[in-house]
N, C-alpha and C. Protein backbone atom coordinates (compact mmCIF):
# COMPACT_ATOMS: atom_id res chain seq x y z
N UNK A 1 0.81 -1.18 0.00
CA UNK A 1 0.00 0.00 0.00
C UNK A 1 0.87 1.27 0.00
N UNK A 2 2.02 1.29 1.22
CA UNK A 2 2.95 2.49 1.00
C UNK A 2 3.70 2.37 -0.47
N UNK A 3 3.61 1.46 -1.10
CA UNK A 3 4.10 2.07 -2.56
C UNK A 3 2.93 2.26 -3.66
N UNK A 4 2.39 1.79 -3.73
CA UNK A 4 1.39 2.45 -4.12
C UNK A 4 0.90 3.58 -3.91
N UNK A 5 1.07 4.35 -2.83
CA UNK A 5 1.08 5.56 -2.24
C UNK A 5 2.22 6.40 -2.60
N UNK A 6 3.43 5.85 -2.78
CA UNK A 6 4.76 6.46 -3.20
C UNK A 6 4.48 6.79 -4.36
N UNK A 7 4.44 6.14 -5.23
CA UNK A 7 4.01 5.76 -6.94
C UNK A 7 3.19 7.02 -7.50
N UNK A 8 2.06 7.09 -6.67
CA UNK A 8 1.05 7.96 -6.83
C UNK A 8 1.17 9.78 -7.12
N UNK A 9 2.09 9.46 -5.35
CA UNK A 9 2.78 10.77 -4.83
C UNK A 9 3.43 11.28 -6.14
N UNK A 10 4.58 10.11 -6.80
CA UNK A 10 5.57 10.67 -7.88
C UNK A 10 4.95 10.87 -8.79
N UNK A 11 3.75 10.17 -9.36
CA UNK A 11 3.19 10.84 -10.69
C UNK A 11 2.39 11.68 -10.28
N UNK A 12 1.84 12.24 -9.24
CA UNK A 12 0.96 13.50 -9.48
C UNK A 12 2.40 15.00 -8.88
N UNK A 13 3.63 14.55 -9.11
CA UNK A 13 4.34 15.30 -9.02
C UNK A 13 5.19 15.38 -9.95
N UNK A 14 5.36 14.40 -10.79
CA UNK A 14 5.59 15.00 -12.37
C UNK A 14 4.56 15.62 -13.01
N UNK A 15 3.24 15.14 -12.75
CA UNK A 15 2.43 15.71 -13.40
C UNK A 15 2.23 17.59 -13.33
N UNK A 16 2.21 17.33 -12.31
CA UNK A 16 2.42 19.30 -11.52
C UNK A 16 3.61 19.76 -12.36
N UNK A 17 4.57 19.25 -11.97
CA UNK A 17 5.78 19.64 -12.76
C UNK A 17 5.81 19.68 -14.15
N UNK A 18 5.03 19.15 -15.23
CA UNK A 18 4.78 19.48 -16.15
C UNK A 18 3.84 20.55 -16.38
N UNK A 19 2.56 21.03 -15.52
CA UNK A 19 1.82 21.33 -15.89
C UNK A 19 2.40 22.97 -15.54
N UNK A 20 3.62 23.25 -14.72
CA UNK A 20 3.94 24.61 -14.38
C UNK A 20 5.40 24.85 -14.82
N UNK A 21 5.75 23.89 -15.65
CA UNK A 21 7.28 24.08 -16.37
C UNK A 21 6.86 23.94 -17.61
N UNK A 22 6.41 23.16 -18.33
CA UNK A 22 6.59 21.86 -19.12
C UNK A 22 6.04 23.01 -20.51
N UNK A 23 6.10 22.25 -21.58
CA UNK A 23 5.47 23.26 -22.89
C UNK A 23 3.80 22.89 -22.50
N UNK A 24 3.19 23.96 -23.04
CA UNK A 24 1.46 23.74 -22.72
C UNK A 24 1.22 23.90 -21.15
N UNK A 25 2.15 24.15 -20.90
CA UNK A 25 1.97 24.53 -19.32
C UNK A 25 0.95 25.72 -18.91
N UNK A 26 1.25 26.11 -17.96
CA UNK A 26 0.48 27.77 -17.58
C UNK A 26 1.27 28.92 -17.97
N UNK A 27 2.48 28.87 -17.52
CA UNK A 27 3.13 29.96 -18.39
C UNK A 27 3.12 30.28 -20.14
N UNK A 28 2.84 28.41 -20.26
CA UNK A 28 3.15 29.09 -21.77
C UNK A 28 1.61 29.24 -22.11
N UNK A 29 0.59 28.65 -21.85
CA UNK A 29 -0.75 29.29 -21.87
C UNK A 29 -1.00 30.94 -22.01
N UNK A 30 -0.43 31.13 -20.97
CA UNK A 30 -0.13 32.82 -20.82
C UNK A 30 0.25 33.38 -21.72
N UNK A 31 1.42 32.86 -22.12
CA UNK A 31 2.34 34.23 -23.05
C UNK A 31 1.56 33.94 -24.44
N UNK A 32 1.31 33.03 -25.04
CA UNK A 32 0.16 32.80 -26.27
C UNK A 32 -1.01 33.53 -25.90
N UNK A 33 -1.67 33.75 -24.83
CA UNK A 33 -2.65 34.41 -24.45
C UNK A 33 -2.43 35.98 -24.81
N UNK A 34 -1.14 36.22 -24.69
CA UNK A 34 -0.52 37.61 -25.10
C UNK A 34 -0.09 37.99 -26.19
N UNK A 35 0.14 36.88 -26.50
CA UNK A 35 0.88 36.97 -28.04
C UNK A 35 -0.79 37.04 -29.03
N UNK A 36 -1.45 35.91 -28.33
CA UNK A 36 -2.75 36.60 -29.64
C UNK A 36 -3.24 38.08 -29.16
N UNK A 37 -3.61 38.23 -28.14
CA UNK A 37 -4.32 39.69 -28.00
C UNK A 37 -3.56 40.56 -28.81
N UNK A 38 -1.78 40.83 -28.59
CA UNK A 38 -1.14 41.62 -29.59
C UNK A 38 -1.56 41.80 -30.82
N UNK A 39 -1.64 40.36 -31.10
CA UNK A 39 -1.89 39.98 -32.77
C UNK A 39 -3.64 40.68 -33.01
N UNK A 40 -4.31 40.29 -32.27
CA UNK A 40 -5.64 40.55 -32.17
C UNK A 40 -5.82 42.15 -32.62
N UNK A 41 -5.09 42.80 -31.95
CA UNK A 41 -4.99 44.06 -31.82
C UNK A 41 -4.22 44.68 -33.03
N UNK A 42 -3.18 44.03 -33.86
CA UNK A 42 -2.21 44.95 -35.22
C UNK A 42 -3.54 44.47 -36.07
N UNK A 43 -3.87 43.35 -35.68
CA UNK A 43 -4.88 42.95 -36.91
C UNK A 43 -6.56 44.14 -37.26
N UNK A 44 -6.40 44.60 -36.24
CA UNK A 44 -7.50 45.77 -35.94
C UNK A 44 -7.02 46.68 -36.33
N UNK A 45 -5.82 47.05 -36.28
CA UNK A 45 -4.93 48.40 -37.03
C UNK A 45 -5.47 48.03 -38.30
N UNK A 46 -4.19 47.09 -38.77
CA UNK A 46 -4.31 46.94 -40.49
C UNK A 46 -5.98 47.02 -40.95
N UNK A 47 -6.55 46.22 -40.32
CA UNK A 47 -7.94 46.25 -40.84
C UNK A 47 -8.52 47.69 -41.15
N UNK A 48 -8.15 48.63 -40.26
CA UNK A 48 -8.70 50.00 -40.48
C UNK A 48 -7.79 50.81 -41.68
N UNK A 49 -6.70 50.41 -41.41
CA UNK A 49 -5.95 50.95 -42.68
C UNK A 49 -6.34 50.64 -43.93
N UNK A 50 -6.95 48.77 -44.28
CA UNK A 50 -7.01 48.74 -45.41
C UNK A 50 -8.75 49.17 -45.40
N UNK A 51 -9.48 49.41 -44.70
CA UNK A 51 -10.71 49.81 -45.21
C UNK A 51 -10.46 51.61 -45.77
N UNK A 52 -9.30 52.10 -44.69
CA UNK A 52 -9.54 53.72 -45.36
C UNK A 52 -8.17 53.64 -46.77
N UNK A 53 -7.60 52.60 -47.05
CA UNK A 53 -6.72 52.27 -48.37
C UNK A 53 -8.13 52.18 -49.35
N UNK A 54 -8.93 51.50 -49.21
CA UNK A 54 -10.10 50.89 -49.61
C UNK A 54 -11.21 52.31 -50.29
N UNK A 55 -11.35 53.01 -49.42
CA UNK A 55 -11.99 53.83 -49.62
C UNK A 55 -11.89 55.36 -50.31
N UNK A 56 -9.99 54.99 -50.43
CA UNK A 56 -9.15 56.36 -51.45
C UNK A 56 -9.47 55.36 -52.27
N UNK A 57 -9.32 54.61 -52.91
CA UNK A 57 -9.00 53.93 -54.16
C UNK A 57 -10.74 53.86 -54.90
N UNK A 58 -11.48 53.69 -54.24
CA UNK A 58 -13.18 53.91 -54.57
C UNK A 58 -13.30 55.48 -55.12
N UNK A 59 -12.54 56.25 -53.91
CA UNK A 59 -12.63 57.71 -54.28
C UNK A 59 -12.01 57.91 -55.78
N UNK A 60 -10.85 57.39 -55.77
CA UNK A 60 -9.95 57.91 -56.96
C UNK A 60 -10.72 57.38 -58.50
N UNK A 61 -11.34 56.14 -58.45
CA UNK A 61 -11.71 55.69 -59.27
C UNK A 61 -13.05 56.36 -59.62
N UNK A 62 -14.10 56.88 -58.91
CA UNK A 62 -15.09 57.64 -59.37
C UNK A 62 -15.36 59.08 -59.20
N UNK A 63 -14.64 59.87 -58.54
CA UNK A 63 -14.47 60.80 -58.37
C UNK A 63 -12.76 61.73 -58.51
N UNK A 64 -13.29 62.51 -59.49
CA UNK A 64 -12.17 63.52 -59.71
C UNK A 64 -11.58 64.60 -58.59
N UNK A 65 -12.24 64.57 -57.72
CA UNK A 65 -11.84 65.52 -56.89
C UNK A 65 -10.42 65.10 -56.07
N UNK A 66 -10.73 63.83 -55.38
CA UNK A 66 -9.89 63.48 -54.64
C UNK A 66 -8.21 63.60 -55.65
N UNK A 67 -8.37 63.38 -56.77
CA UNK A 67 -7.39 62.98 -57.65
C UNK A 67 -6.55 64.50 -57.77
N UNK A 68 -7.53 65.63 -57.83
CA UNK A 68 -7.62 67.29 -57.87
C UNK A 68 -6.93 67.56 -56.71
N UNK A 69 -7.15 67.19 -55.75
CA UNK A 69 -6.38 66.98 -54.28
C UNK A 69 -5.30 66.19 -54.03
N UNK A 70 -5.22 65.19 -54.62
CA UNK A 70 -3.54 64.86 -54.78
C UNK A 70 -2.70 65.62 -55.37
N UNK A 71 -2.88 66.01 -56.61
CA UNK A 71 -2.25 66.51 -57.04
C UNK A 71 -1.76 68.24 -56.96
N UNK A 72 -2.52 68.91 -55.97
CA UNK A 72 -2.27 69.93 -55.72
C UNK A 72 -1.15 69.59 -54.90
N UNK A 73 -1.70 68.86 -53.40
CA UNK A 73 -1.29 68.83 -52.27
C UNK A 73 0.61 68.16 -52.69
N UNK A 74 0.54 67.01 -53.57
CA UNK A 74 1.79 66.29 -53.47
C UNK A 74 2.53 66.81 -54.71
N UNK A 75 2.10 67.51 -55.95
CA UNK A 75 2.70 67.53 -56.54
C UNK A 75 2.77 68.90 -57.27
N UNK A 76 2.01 70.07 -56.21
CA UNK A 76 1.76 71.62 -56.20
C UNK A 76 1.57 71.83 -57.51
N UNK A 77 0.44 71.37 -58.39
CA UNK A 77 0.04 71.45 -59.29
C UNK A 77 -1.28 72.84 -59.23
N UNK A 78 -1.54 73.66 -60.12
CA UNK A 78 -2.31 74.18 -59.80
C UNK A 78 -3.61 74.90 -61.51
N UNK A 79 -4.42 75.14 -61.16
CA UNK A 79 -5.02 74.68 -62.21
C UNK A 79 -5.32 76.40 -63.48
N UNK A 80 -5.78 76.05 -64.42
CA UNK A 80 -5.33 77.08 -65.29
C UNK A 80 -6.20 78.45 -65.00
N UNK A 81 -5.44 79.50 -65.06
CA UNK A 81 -5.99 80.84 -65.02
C UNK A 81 -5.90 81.04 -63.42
N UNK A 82 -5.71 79.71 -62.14
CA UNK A 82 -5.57 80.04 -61.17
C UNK A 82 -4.10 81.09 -60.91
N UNK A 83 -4.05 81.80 -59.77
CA UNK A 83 -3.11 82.63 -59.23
C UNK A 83 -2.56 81.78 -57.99
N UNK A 84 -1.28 81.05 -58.13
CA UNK A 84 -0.52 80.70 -57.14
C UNK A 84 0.62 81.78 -56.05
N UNK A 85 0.46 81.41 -54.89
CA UNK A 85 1.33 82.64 -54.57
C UNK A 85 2.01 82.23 -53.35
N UNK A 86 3.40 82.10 -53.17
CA UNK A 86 3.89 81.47 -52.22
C UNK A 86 4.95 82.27 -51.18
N UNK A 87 5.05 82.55 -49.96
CA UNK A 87 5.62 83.45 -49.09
C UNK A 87 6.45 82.37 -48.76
N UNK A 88 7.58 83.10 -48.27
CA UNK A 88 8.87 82.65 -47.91
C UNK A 88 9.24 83.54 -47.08
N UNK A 89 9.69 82.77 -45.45
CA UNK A 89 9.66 83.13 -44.15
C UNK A 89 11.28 83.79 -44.68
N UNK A 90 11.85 84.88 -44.20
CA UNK A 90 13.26 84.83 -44.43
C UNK A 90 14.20 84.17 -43.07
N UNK A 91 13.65 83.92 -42.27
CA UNK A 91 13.89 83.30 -41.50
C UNK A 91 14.37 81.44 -41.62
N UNK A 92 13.96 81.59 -42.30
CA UNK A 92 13.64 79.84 -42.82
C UNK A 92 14.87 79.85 -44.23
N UNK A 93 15.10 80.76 -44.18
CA UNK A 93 16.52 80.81 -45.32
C UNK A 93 17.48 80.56 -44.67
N UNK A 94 18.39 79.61 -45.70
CA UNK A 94 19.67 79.63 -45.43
C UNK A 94 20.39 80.05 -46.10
N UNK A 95 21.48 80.95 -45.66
CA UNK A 95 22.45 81.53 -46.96
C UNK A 95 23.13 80.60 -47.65
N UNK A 96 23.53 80.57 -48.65
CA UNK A 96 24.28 79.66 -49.42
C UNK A 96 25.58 79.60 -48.66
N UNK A 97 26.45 78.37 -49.08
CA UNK A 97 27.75 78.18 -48.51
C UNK A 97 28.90 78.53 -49.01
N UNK A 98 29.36 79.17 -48.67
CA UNK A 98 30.93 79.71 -49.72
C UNK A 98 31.76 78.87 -49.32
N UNK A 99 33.21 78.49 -50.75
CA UNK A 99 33.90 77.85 -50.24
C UNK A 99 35.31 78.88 -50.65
């Protein structure tokens, strides 16, 4: 009976010992528990990124405006008979460099 009792003792103490070291343990339960929420969470980023990626590219394709707005904004395009007019801080100058 005392070994049978011994026996017992040792496997429900490997067993523990696996279940708080071992892979699939509690710790590693945990950190996968963390590792998806992270994931859970970039995946909620990107998702919003590609719906507003999603929603320039709808724009660009049926509407001219947005396209009117790129091209001012990125490529200071400006449209005919308009008057462009641009100030320059002199402050924000740098003198050229002599050598």
């Amino acid at each position: 009976m005392k070994l049978l009792a011994a026996a017992l003792l040792i496997l429900l103490a490997a067993l523990q010992y696996r279940l708080w070291t071992g892979n699939g343990g509690i710790p590693h339960v945990r950190r996968m528990e963390q590792a998806k929420a992270a994931q859970l969470e970039e995946n909620r980023k990107l998702e919003e990124r590609n719906r507003s990626l999603s929603a320039e590219v709808i724009d660009l394709k049926q509407g001219l405006d947005a396209i009117e707005e790129r091209a001012r904004t990125e490529m200071g395009m400006i449209k005919q008979d308009e008057v462009f007019i641009q100030v320059i801080d002199r402050k924000s100058l740098t003198p050229p460099v002599t050598r």
